[in-house]
Each structure stands twice: as C-alpha cells, then as structure tokens.
Protein backbone atom coordinates (compact mmCIF):
# COMPACT_ATOMS: atom_id res chain seq x y z
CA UNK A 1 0.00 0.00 0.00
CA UNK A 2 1.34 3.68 -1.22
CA UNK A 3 0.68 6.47 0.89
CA UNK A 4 0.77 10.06 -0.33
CA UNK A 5 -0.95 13.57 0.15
CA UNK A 6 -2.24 14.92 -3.65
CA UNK A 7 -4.65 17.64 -4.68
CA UNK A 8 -7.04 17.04 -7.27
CA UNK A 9 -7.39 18.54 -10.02
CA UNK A 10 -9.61 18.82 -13.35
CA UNK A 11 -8.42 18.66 -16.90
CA UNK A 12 -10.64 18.67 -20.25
CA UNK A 13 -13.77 18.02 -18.01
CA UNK A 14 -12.20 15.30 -16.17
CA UNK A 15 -11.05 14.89 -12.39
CA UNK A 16 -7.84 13.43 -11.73
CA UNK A 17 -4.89 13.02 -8.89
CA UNK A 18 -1.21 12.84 -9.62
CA UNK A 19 0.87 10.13 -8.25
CA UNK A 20 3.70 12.00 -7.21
CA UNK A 21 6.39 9.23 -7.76
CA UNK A 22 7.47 7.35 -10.63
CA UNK A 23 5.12 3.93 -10.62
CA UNK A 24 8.08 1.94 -12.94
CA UNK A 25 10.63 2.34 -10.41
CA UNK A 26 8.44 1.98 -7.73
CA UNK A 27 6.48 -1.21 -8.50
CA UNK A 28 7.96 -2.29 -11.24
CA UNK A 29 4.69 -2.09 -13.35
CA UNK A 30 4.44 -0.81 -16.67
CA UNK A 31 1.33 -0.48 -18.61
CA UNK A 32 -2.53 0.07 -17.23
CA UNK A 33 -2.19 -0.81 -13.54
CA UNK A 34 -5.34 -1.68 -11.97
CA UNK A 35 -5.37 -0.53 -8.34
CA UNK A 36 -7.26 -0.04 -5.22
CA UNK A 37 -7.50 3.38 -3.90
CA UNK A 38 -9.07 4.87 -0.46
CA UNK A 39 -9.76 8.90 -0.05
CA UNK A 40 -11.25 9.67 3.43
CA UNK A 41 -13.61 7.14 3.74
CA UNK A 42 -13.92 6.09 0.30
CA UNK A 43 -12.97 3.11 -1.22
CA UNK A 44 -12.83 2.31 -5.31
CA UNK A 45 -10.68 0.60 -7.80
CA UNK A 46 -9.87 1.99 -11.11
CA UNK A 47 -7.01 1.65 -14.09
CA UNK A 48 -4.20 4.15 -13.45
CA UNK A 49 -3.78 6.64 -16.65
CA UNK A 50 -0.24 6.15 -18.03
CA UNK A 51 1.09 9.74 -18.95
CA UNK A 52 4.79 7.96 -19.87
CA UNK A 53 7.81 7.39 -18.12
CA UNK A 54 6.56 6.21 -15.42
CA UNK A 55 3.77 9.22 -14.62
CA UNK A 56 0.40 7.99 -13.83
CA UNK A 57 -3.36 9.91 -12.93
CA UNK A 58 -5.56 8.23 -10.77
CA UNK A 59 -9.21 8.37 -12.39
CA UNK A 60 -11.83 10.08 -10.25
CA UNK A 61 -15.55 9.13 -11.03
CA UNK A 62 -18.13 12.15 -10.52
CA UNK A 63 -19.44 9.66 -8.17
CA UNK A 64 -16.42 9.77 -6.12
CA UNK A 65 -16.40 13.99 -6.50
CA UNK A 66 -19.58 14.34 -5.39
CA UNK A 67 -18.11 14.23 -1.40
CA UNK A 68 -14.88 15.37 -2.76
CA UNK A 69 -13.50 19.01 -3.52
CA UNK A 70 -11.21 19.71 -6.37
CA UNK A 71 -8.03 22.23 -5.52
CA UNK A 72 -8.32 20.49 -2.23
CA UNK A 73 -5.22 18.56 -0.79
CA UNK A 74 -5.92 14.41 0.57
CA UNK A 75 -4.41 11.93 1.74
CA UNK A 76 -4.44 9.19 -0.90
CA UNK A 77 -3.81 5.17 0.34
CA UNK A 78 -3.65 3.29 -3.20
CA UNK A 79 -2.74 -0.60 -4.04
CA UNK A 80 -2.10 -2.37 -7.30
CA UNK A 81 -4.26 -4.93 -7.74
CA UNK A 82 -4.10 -8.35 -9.92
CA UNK A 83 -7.43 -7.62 -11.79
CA UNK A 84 -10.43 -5.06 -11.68
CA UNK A 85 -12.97 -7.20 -9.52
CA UNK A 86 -16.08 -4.69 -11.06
CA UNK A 87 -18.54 -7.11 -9.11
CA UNK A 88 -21.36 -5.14 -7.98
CA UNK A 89 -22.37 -4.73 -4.49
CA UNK A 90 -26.38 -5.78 -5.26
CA UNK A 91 -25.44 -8.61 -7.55
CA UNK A 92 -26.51 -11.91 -6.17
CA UNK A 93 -22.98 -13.16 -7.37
CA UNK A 94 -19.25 -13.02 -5.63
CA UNK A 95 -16.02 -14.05 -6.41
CA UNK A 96 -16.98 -17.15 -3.96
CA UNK A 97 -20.37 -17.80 -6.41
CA UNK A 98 -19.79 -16.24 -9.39
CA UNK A 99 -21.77 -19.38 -11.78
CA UNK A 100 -25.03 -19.47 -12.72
CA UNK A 101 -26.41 -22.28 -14.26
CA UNK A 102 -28.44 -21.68 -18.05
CA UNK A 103 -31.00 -24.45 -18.50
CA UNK A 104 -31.56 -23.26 -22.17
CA UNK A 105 -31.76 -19.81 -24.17
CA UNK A 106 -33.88 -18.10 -25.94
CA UNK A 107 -33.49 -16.15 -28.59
CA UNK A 108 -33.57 -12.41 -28.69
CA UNK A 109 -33.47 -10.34 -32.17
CA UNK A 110 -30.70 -8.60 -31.97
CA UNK A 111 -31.31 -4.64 -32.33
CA UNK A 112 -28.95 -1.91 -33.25
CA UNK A 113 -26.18 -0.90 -30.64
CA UNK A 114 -27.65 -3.43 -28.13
CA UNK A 115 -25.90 -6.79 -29.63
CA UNK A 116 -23.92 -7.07 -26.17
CA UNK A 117 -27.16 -5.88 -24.03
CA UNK A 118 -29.08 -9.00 -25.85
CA UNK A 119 -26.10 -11.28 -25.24
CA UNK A 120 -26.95 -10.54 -21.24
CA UNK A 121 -30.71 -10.89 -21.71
CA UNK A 122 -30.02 -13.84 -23.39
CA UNK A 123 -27.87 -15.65 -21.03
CA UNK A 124 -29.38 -14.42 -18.15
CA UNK A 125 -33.30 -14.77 -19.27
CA UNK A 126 -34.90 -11.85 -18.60
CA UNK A 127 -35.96 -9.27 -20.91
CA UNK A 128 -33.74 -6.66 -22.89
CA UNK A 129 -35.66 -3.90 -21.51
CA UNK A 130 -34.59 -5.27 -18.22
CA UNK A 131 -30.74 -5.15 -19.04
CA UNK A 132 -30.64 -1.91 -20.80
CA UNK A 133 -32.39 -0.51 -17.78
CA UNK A 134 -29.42 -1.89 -15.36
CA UNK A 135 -26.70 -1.79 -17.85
CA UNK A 136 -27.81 1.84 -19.56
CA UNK A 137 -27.89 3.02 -22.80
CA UNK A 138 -24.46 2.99 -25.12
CA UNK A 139 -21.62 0.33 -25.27
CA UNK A 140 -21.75 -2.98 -23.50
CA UNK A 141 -17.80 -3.07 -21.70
CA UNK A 142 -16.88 -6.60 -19.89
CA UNK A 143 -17.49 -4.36 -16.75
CA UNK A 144 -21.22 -2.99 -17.31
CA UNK A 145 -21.72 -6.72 -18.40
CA UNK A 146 -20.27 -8.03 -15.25
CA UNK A 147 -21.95 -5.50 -13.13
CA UNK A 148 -25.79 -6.20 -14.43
CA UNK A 149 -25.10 -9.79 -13.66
C-alpha cells in the first residue's frame, strides 16, 4: 500500500490526482495498472492513466467527486491490484459464487447498438428492456456486463 498527500485537479472536463512518484521504479509495473485506492472514507478501484515514463493519474468518477473538492489537498492510500474485480455490491454473485447455471436460451433479435445488451438478456433470461435498464444506454464493456449480472 502507497501512501501520499495529492490535490485534485480537473483537466478537459475530467477529475484526476497525480501520483507524485514514478510507478516503474516503484512497483515495477508498466502499462494500465489496476489498483485499489481509499480517499477519506472512500474506497474504489480503477485503471491508473499512463502519462509515460513512469507518470500515472488516478481516475476520479463524478461519483467519487460528489463528497470530494477539487483544488483540495488528501491523503491518498492506493494498491495495485491483480485484476479489476467490477462485481457489484447488489449482484446476487461473488467471487466465492460467481456461476449461474443456463437451462436453455432463448433467442432475442438482436437490435442496433444493443448486440452485447441481448447477449446478457439472453444468457441471463430476462428481458432486454430489463438489461438496458441496469446496464444503460451505449456500449456494452466486460465491466457494465459483469456489473448487471
């Protein structure tokens, strides 16, 4: 666990913090580093933003703003992580259950910009309408799919 006081900051409509040390020589991780970070009482995990040579922005969700104020210094506990665990905290699945078990599928037409939204409703049963309503309109990512299960 790193340990560090940063301000945060807001760039192109974005909020961000600064790891003030170089990640490479530190942890001897190059690349997108999924981590674990903690502000006051808050606790998320995100992929570090590579800025090169070893430079690296923590991510902050407006989520995560909304009891935060930017120009404002914290103190920042942060963790690299094996893998983003993006398992929501109302799913009926953990790490410790994560399988459920498809008797059969049915079919769903597939409709314009919701291929991976059907894919869920598929697998899981219930109706797109249902999915799209967890999941939200736009892209289906591996995490939005992971979350609405």
């Amino acid at each position: 666990m790193y340990r560090f006081s940063a301000v945060i900051f807001t760039e192109g409509g974005r909020t961000f913090i600064k790891i003030p040390f170089n990640m490479w020589e530190e942890t001897g991780i190059k690349g997108n580093i999924p981590c674990r970070v903690s502000i006051l009482d808050l606790s998320f995990e995100c992929k570090l933003i590579p800025k090169g040579n070893g430079k690296y922005l923590i991510p902050i969700t407006k989520k995560t703003m909304s009891v935060l104020e930017p120009g404002e210094e914290y103190e920042i506990g942060m963790e690299p992580i094996e893998t983003l665990s993006r398992i929501n905290h109302d799913s009926t699945y953990s790490k410790e259950h994560p399988i459920r078990k498809i008797d059969g599928i049915e079919t769903i037409p597939i409709q314009a910009g919701f291929c991976g939204h059907c894919c869920v409703a598929m697998l899981a049963g219930v109706p797109l309408s249902d999915v799209v309503m967890l999941m939200g309109k736009g892209h289906a990512s591996w995490s939005k799919i992971l979350e609405s299960m």
